[in-house]
N, C-alpha and C. Protein backbone atom coordinates (compact mmCIF):
# COMPACT_ATOMS: atom_id res chain seq x y z
N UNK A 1 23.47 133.66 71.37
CA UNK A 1 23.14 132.39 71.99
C UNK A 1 21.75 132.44 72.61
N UNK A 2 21.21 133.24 72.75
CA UNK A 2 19.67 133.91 73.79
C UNK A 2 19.05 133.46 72.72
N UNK A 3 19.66 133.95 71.77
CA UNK A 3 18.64 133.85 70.54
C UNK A 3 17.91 132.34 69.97
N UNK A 4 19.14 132.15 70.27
CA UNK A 4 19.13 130.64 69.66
C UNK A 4 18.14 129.72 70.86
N UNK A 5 18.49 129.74 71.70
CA UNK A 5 17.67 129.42 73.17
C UNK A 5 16.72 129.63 72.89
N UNK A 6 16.15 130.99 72.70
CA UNK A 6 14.39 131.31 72.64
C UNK A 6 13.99 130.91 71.46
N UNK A 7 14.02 130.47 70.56
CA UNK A 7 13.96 129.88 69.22
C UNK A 7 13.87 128.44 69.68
N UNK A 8 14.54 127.94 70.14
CA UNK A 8 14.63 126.26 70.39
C UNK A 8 13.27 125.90 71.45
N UNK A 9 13.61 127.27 72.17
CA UNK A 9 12.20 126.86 73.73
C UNK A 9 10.87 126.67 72.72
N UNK A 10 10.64 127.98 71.74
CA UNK A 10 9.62 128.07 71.33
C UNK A 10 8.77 126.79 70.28
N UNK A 11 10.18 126.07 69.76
CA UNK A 11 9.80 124.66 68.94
C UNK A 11 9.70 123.94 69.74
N UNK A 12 9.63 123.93 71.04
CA UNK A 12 9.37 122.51 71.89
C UNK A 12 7.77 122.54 72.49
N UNK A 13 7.35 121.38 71.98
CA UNK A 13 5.71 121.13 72.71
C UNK A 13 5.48 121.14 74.07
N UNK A 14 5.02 121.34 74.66
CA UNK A 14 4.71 121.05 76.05
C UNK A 14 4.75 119.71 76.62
N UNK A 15 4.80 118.88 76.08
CA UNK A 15 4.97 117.07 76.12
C UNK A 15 6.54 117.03 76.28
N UNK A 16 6.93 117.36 74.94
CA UNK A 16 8.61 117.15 74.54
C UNK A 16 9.34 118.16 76.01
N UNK A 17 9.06 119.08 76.03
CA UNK A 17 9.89 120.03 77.04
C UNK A 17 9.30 118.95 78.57
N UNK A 18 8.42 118.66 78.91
CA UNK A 18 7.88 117.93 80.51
C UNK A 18 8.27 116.70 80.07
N UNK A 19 8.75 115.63 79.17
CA UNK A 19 9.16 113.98 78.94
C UNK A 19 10.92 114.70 79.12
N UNK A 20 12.01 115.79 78.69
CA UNK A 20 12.88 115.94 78.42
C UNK A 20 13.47 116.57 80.16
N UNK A 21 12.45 117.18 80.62
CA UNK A 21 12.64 118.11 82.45
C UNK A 21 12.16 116.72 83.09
N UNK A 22 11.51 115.75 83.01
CA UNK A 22 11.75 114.17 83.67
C UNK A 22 12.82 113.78 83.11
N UNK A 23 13.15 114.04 82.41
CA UNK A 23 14.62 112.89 82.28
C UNK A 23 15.78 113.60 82.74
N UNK A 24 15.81 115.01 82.96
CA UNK A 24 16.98 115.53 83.79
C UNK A 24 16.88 115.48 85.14
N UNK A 25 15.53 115.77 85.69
CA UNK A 25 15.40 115.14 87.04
C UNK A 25 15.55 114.13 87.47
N UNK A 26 15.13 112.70 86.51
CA UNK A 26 16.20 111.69 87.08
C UNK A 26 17.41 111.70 86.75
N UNK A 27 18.12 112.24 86.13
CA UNK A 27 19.72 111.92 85.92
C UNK A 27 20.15 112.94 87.18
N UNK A 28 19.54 113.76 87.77
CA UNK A 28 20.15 114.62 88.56
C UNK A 28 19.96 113.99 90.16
N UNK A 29 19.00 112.92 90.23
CA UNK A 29 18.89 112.66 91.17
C UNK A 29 19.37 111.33 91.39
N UNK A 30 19.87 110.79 90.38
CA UNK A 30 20.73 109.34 89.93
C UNK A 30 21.58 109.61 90.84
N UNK A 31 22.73 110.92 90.60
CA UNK A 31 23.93 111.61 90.83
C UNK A 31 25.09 110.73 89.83
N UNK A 32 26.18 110.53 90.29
CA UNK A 32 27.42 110.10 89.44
C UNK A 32 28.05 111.57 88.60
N UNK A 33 27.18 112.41 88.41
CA UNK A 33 27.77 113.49 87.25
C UNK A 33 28.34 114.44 88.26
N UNK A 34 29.74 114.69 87.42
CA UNK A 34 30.47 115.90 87.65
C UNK A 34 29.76 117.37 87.79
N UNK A 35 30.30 118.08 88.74
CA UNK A 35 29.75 119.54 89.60
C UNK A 35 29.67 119.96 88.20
N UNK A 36 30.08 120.44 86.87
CA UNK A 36 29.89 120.83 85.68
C UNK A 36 28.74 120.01 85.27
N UNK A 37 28.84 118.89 85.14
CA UNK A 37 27.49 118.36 84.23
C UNK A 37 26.10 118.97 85.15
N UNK A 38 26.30 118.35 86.74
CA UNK A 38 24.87 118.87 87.32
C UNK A 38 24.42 120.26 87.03
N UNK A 39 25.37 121.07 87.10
CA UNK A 39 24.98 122.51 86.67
C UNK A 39 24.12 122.74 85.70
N UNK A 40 25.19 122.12 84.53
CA UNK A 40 24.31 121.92 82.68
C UNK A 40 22.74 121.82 82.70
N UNK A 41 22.46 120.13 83.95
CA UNK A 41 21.19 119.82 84.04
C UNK A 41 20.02 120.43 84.59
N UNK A 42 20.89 120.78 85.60
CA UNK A 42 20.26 122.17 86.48
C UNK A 42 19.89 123.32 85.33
N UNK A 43 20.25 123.92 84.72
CA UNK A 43 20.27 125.06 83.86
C UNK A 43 19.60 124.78 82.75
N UNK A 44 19.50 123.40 82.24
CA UNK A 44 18.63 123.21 81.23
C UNK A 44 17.09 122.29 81.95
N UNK A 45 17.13 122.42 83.32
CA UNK A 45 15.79 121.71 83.48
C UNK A 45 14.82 122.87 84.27
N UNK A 46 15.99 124.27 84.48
CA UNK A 46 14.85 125.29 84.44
C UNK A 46 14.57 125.84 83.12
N UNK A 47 15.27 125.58 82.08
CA UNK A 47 14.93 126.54 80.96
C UNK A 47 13.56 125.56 80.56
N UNK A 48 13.69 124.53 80.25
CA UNK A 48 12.31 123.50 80.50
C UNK A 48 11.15 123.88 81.65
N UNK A 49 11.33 124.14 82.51
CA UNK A 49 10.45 124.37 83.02
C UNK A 49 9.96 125.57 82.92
N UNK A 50 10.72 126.72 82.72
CA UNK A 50 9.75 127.89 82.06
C UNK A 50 9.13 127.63 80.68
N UNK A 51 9.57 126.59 79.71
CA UNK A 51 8.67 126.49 78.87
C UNK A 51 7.60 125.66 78.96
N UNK A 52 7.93 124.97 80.04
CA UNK A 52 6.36 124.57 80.44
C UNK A 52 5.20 125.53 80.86
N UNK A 53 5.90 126.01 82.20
CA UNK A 53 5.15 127.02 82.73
C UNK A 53 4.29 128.47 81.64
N UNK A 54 5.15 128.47 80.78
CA UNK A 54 4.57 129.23 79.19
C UNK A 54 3.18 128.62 78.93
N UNK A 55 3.35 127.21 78.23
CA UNK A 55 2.59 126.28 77.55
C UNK A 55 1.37 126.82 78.56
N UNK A 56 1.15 126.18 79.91
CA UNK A 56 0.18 126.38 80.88
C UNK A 56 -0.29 127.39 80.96
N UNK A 57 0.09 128.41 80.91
CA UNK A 57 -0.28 129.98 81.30
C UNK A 57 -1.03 130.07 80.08
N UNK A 58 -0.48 129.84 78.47
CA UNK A 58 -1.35 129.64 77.51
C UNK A 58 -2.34 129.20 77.40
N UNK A 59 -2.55 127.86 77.76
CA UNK A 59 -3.90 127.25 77.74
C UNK A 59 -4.18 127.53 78.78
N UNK A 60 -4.04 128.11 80.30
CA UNK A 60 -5.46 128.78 80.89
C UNK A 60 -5.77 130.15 80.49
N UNK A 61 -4.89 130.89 80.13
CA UNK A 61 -5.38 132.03 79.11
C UNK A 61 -6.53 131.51 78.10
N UNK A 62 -6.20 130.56 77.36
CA UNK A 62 -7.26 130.25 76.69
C UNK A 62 -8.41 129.88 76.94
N UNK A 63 -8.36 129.08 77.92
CA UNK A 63 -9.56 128.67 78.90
C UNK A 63 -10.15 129.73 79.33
N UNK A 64 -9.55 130.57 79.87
CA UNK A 64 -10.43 132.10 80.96
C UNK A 64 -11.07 132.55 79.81
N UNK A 65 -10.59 132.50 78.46
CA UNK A 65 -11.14 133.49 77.33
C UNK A 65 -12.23 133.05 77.05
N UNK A 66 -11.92 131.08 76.73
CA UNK A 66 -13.15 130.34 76.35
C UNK A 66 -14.48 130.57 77.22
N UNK A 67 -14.45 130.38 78.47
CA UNK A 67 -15.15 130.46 79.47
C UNK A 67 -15.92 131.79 79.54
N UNK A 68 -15.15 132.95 79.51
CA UNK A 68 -15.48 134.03 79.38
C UNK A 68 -16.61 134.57 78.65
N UNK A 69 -16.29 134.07 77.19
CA UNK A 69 -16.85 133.61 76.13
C UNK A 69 -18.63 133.35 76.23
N UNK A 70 -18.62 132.11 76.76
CA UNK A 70 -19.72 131.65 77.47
C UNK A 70 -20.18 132.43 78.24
N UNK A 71 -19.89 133.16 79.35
CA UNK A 71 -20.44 133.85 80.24
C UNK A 71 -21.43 135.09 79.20
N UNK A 72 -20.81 135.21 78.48
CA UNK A 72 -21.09 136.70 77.96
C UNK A 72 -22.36 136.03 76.90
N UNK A 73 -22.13 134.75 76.40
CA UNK A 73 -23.20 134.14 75.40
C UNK A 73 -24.47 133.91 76.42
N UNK A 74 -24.02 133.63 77.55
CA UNK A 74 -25.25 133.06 78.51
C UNK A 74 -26.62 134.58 78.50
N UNK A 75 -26.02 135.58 79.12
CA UNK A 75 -26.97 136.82 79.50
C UNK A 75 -28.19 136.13 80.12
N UNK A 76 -28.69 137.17 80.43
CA UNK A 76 -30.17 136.92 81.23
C UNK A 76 -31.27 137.82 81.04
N UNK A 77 -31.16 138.51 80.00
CA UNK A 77 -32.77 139.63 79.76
C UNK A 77 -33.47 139.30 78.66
N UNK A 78 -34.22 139.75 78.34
CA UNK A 78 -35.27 139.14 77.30
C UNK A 78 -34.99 139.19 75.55
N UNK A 79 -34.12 139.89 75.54
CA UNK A 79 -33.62 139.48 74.37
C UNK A 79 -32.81 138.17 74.12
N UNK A 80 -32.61 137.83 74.71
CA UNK A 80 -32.54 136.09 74.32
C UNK A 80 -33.05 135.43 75.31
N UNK A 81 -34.10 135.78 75.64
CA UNK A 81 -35.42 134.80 76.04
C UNK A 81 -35.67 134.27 77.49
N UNK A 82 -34.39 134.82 78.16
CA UNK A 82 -34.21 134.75 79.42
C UNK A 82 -35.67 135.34 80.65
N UNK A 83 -35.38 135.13 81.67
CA UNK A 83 -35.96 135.47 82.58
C UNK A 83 -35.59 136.96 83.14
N UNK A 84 -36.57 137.83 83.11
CA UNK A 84 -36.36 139.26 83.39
C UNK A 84 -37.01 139.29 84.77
N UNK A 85 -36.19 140.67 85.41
CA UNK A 85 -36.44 140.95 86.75
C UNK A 85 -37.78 140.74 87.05
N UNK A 86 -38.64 141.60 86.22
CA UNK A 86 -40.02 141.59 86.73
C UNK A 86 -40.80 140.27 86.94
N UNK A 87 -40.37 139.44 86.07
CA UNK A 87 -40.86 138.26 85.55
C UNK A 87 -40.86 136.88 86.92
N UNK A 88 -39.98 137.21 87.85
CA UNK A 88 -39.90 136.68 89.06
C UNK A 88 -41.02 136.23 90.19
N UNK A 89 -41.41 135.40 90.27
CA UNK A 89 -42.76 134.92 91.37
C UNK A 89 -42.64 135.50 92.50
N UNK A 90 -43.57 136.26 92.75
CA UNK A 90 -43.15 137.04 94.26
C UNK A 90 -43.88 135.48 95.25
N UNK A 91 -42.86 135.72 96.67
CA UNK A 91 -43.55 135.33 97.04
C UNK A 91 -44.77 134.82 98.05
């Protein structure tokens, strides 16, 4: 059954899993449902929310990399044309 769970988390978009964890948060906060159903909702609106929290951690992983990226393209010595220590206006 784990199995099947982590398989299902992994086909859900980050949209579909955060539109599906709003709709259990309002049914949970509606109330009317039986101590069994709230549980269900409860239990499936954290498994949603760790696949959100996934999705996110992904794309700022990706971001720190992208960024990173850049930092390392930027440099500052004269091989790509930059401004070198010496090169500084005293003043």
């Amino acid at each position: 059954m784990a199995d099947q769970d982590t398989a299902e988390q992994d086909t859900l978009g980050y949209e579909q899993a955060r539109d599906e964890l709003i709709d259990v948060v309002r049914r949970l906060e509606a109330g009317g449902s039986t101590l069994e159903e709230s549980l269900a909702l409860w239990e499936r609106g954290e498994e949603l929310a760790r696949v959100c929290r996934r999705w996110l951690d992904g794309a700022r992983a990706r971001l720190d990399a992208a960024l990173a990226g850049q930092d390392g393209e930027k440099g500052t010595g004269a091989e790509d044309g930059g401004p070198n220590e010496g090169d500084a206006p005293s003043p």
